[in-house]
Protein backbone atom coordinates (compact mmCIF):
# COMPACT_ATOMS: atom_id res chain seq x y z
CA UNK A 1 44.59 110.61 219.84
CA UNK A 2 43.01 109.32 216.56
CA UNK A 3 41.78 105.73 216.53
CA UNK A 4 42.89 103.93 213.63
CA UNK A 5 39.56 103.74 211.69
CA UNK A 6 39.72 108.12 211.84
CA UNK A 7 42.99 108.04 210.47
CA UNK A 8 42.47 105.88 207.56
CA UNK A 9 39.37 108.06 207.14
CA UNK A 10 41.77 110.94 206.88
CA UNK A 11 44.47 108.81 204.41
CA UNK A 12 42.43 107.58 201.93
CA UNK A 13 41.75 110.95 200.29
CA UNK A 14 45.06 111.45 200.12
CA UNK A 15 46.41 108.12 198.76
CA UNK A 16 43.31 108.39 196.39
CA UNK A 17 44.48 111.58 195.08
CA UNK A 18 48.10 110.15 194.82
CA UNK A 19 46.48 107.38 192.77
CA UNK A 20 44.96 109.86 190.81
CA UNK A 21 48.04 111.82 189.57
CA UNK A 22 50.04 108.83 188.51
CA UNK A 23 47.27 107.84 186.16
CA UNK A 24 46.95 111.16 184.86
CA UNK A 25 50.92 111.38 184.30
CA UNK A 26 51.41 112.66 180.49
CA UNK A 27 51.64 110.08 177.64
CA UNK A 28 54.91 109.81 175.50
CA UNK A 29 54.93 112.22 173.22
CA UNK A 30 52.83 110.92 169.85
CA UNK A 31 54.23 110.49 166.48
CA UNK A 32 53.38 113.16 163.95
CA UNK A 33 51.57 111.70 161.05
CA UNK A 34 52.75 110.63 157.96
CA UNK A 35 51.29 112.73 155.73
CA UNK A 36 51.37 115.35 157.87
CA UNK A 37 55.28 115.27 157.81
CA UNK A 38 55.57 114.64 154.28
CA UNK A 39 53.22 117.87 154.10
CA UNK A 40 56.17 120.04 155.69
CA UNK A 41 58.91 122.47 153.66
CA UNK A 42 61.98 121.86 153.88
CA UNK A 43 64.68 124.35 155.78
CA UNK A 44 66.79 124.82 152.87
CA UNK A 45 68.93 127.96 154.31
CA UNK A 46 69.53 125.43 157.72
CA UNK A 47 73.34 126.47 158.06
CA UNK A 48 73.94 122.68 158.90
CA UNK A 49 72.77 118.79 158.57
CA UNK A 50 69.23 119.30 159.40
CA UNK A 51 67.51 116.22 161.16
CA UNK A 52 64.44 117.77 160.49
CA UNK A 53 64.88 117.64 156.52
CA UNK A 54 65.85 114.32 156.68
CA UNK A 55 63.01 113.45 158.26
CA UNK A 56 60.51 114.90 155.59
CA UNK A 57 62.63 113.80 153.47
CA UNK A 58 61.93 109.80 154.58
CA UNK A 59 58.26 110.50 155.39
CA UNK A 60 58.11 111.92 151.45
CA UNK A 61 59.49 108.54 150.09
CA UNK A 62 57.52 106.63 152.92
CA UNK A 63 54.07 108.15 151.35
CA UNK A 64 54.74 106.53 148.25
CA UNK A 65 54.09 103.37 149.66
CA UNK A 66 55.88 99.60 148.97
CA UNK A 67 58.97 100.34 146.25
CA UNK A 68 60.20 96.89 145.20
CA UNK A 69 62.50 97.34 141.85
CA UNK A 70 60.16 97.95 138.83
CA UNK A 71 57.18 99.02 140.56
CA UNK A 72 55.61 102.64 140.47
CA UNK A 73 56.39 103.56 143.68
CA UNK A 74 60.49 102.38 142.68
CA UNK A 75 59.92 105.08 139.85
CA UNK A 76 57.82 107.58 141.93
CA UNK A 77 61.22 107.24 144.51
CA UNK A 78 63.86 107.69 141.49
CA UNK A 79 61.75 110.80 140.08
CA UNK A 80 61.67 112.11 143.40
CA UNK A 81 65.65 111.86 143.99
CA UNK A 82 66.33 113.34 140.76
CA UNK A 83 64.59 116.02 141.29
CA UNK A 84 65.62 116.95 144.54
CA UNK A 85 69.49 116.24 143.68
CA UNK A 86 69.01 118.26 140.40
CA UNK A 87 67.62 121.24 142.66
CA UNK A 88 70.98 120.94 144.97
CA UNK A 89 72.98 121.36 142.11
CA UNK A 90 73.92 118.05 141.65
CA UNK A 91 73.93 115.94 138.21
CA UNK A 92 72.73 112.94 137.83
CA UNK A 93 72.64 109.54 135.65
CA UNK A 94 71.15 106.43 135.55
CA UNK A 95 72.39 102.97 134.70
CA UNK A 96 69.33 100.83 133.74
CA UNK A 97 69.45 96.76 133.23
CA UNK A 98 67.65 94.14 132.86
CA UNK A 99 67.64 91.41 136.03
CA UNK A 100 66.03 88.41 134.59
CA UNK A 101 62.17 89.83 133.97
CA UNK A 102 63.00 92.70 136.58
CA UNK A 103 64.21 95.90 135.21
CA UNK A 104 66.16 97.56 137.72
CA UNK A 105 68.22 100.78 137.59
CA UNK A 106 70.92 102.44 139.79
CA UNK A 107 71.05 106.28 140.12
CA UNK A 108 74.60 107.93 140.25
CA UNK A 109 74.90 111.89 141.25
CA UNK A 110 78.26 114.27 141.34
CA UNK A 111 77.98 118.01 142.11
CA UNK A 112 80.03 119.92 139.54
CA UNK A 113 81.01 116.78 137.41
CA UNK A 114 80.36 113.50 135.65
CA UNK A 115 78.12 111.35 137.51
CA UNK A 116 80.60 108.30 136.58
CA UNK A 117 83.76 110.50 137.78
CA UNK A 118 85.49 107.61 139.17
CA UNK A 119 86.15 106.67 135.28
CA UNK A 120 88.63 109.67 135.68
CA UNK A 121 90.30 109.04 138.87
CA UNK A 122 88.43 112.39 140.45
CA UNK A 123 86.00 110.53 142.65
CA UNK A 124 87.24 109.73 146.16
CA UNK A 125 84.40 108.97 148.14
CA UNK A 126 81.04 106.89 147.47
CA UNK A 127 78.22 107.87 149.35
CA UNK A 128 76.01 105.00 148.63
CA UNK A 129 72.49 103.25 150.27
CA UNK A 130 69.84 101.10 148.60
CA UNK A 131 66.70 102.13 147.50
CA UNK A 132 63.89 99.14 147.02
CA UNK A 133 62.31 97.48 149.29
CA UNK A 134 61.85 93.88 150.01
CA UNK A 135 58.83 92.88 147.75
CA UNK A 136 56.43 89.82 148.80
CA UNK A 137 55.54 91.34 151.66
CA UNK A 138 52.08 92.64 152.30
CA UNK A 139 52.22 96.23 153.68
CA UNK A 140 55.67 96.69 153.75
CA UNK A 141 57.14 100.14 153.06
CA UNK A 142 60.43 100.36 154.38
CA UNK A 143 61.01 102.97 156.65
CA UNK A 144 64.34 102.20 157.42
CA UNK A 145 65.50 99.38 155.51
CA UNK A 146 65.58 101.36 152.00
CA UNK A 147 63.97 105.12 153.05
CA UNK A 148 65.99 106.59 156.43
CA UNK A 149 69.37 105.83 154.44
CA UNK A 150 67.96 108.00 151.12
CA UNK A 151 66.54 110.31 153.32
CA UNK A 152 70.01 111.29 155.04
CA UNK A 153 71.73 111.01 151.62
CA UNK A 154 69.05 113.97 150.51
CA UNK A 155 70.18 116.34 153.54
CA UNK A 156 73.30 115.90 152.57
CA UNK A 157 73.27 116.36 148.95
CA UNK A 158 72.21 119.92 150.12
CA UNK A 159 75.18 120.60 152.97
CA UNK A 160 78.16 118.82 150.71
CA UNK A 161 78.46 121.44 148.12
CA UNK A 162 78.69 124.36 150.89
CA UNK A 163 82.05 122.14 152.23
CA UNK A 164 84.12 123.35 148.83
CA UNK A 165 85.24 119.93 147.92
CA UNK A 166 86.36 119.49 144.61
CA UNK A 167 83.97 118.47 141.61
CA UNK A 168 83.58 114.98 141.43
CA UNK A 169 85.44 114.28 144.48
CA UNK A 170 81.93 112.56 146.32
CA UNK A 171 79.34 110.85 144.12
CA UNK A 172 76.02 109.27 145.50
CA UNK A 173 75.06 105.94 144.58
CA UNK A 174 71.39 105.11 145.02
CA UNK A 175 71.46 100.99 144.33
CA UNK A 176 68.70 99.41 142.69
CA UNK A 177 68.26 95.46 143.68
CA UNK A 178 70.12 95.28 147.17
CA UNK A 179 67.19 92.80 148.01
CA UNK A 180 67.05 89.48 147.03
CA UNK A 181 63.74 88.35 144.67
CA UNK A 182 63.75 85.17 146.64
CA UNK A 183 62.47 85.61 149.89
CA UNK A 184 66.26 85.03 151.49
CA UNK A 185 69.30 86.67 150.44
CA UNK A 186 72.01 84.13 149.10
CA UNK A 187 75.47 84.91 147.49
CA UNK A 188 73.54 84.79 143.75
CA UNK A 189 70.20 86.39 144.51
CA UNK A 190 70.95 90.14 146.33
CA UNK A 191 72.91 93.28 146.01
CA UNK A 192 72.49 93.29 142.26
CA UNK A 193 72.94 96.83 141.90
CA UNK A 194 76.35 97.12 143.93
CA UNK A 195 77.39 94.01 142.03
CA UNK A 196 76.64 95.74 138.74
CA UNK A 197 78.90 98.83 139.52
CA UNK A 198 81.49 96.36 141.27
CA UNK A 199 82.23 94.79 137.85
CA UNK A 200 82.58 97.93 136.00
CA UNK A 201 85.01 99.50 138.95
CA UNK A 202 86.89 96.36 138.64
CA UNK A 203 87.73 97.07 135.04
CA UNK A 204 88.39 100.79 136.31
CA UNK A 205 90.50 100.70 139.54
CA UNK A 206 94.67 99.90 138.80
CA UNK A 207 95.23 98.19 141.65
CA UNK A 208 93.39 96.04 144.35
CA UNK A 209 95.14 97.93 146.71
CA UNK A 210 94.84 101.39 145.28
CA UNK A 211 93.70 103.38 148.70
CA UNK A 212 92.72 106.52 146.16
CA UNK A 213 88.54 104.78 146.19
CA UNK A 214 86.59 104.75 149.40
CA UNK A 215 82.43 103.59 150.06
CA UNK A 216 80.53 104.42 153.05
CA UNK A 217 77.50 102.76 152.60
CA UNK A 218 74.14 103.87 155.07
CA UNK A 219 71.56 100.87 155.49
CA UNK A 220 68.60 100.96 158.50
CA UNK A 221 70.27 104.53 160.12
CA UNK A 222 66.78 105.94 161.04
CA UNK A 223 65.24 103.61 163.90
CA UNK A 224 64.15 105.20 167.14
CA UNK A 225 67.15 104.27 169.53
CA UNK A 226 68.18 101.62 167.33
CA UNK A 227 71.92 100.82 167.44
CA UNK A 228 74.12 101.47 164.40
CA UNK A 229 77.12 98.59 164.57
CA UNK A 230 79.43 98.48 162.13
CA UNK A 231 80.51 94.86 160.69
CA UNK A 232 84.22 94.57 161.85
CA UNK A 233 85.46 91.07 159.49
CA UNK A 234 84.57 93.94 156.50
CA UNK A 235 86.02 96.82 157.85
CA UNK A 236 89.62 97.89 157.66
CA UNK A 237 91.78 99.34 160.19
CA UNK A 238 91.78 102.63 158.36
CA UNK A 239 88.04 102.40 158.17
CA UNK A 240 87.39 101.47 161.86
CA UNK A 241 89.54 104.43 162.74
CA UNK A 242 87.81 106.78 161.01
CA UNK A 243 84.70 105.51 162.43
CA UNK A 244 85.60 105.80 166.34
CA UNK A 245 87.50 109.32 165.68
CA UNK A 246 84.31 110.68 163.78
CA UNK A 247 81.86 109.25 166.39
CA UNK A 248 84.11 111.11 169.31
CA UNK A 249 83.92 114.06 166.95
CA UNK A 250 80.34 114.15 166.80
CA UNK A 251 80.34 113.87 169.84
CA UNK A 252 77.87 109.90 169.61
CA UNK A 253 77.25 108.09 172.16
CA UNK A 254 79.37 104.42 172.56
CA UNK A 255 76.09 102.54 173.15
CA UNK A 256 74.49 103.92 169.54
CA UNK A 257 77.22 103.62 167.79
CA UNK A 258 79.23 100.38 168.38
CA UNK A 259 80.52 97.39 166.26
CA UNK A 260 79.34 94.02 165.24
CA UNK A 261 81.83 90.92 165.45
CA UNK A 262 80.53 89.92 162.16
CA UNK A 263 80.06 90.65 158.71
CA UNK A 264 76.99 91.20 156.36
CA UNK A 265 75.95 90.85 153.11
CA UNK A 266 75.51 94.49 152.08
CA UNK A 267 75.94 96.76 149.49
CA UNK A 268 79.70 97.64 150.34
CA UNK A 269 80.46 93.55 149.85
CA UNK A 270 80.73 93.51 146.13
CA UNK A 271 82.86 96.77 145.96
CA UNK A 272 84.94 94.90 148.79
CA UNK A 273 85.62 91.85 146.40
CA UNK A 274 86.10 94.54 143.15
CA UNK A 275 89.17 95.74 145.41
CA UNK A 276 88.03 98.60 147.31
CA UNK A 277 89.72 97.86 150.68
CA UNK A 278 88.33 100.87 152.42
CA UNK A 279 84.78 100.47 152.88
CA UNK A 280 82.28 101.28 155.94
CA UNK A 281 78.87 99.81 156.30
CA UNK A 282 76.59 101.83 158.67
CA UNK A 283 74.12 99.52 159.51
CA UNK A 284 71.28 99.43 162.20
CA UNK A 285 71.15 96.31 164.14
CA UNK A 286 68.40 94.33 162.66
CA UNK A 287 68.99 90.87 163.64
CA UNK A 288 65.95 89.51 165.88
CA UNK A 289 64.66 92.77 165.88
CA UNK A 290 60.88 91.36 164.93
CA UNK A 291 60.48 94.40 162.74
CA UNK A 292 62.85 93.76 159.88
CA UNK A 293 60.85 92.77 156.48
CA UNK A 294 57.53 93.19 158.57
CA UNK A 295 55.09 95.41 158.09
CA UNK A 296 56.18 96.76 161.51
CA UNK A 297 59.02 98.89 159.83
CA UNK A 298 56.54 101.79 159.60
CA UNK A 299 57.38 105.68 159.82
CA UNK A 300 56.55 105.23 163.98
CA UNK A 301 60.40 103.57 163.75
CA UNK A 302 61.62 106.57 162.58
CA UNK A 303 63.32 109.31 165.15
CA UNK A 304 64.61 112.43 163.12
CA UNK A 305 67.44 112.66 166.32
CA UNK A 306 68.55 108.87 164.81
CA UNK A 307 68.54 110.75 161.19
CA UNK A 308 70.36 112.94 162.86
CA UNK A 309 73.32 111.38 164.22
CA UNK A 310 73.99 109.45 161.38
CA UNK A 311 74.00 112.51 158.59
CA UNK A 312 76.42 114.16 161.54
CA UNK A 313 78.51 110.64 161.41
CA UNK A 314 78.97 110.51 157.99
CA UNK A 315 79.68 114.32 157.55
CA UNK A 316 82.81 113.69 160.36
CA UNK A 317 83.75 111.08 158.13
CA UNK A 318 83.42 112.70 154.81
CA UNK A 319 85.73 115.30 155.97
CA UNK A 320 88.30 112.89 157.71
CA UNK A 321 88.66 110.99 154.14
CA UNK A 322 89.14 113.96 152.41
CA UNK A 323 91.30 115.89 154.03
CA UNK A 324 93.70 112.34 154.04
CA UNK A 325 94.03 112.52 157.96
């Protein structure tokens, strides 16, 4: 019979080596560098939405660095989307103004048509995000408040035109001034670029109720397990029903996907007020998040999988609207 003393002599390799492998248990897997991503070509033959795109895509627009409206890396970022819109096929336009001392410009692209299409009653859909980022802010480059939303609007410039929808039925809307110039957002000071092409629709559209218009607008879709909840005071029935169907159809998880008992001052608010009843705002939670407007809203935020779901959202909902179901 061993005496206690033997048989901790005998244990302690044991639990030692125990000790050992937990230690050695492998890290979580590292994020790839920026540059290195930005570095990579893109699958253009991918038969469909390609996270992976998307993701070079964002770390492309991330490399340029802060892009507050009227600074270089603003007009690095609009070069960049022309170009890559212009190589899908798609045309584009830009509507340049003057806000105050800040010039500021919104970027409008069709495949097949006019850029401004809804002048002709063609256009059904807006596809639309914002593109600056918050300026004032040392560091600051915007991952996903300003470059995950462009980013999945890219990948799908490149899928939409394989779908056979009608020219000029979906034009992208790349806003210009969705951030305020003060360092909070107010009903005056924000959104200037929606606002801009909400005052020109309102002159357009017949009716307040014409259902004919409809805006889904991407903001913050790129965080690493970040929820996307859509604001439900600015969200119509239709709208909330196309969302749940096209989530189930996507096959999203409830958790990632959900709804916020609230509404927000976004870039689908002024096309709200111009009379466009059928808008959707896919918007990342961001609300005591401690990364928002922070430095901390790096490219480590960004998960292609998150890029991902929401270019596979928005394609379930593009063909929902379209096909009128």
């Amino acid at each position: 019979m061993l005496r206690p003393a033997a048989l901790l002599c005998l244990l302690l390799p044991v639990l030692a080596a125990a000790s050992c492998r937990r230690e050695e248990a492998p890290p979580p897997p590292a994020v790839p560098a920026l540059h290195q991503v930005a570095a990579r070509a893109l699958q253009e033959d991918a038969p469909q939405f390609c996270e992976e795109n998307a993701y070079t895509h964002c770390a492309r627009i991330c490399a340029m660095g802060p892009r507050p409206s009227g600074s270089p890396g603003f007009a690095q970022q609009a070069d960049y989307l022309r170009r890559t819109l212009s190589a899908y096929g798609w045309t584009c336009a830009e509507d340049a103004w003057q806000q105050g001392d800040l010039p500021m410009r919104n970027l409008y692209a069709a495949f097949g048509a006019d850029p401004e299409a809804w002048q002709s009653g063609r256009c059904r859909l807006l596809l639309s995000c914002h593109v600056d980022t918050k300026s004032g802010i040392p560091g600051f480059i915007g991952a996903d408040d300003g470059a995950s939303a462009a980013a999945v609007l890219l990948e799908l410039a490149r899928v939409l035109p394989r779908l056979g929808y009608k020219p000029g039925e979906v034009v992208l809307v790349f806003f210009d001034g969705e951030e305020s110039i003060a360092p909070r957002m107010t009903e005056e000071d924000g959104l200037y670029g929606s606002k801009r092409l909400a005052a020109r629709l309102a002159e357009l559209l017949p009716a307040a109720d014409d259902p004919q218009l409809v805006q889904i607008n991407l903001d913050m879709v790129g965080g690493r397990n970040n929820p996307i909840a859509i604001p439900l005071w600015d969200t119509s029935e239709s709208m909330y029903t196309h969302y749940l169907l096209a989530r189930d159809a996507a096959g999203l998880p409830e958790d990632l996907f959900t709804t916020y008992h609230g509404g927000y001052w976004d870039d689908h608010r002024p096309l709200l007020d111009a009379g466009v009843a059928d808008t959707l705002n896919l918007i990342g939670s961001f609300t005591n998040s401690g990364w928002w407007h922070t430095p901390a809203d790096d490219f480590s935020r960004i998960s292609p999988r998150s890029l991902g779901r929401a270019g596979r959202l928005t394609l379930c909902l593009v063909r929902r609207i379209l096909a009128g179901e």
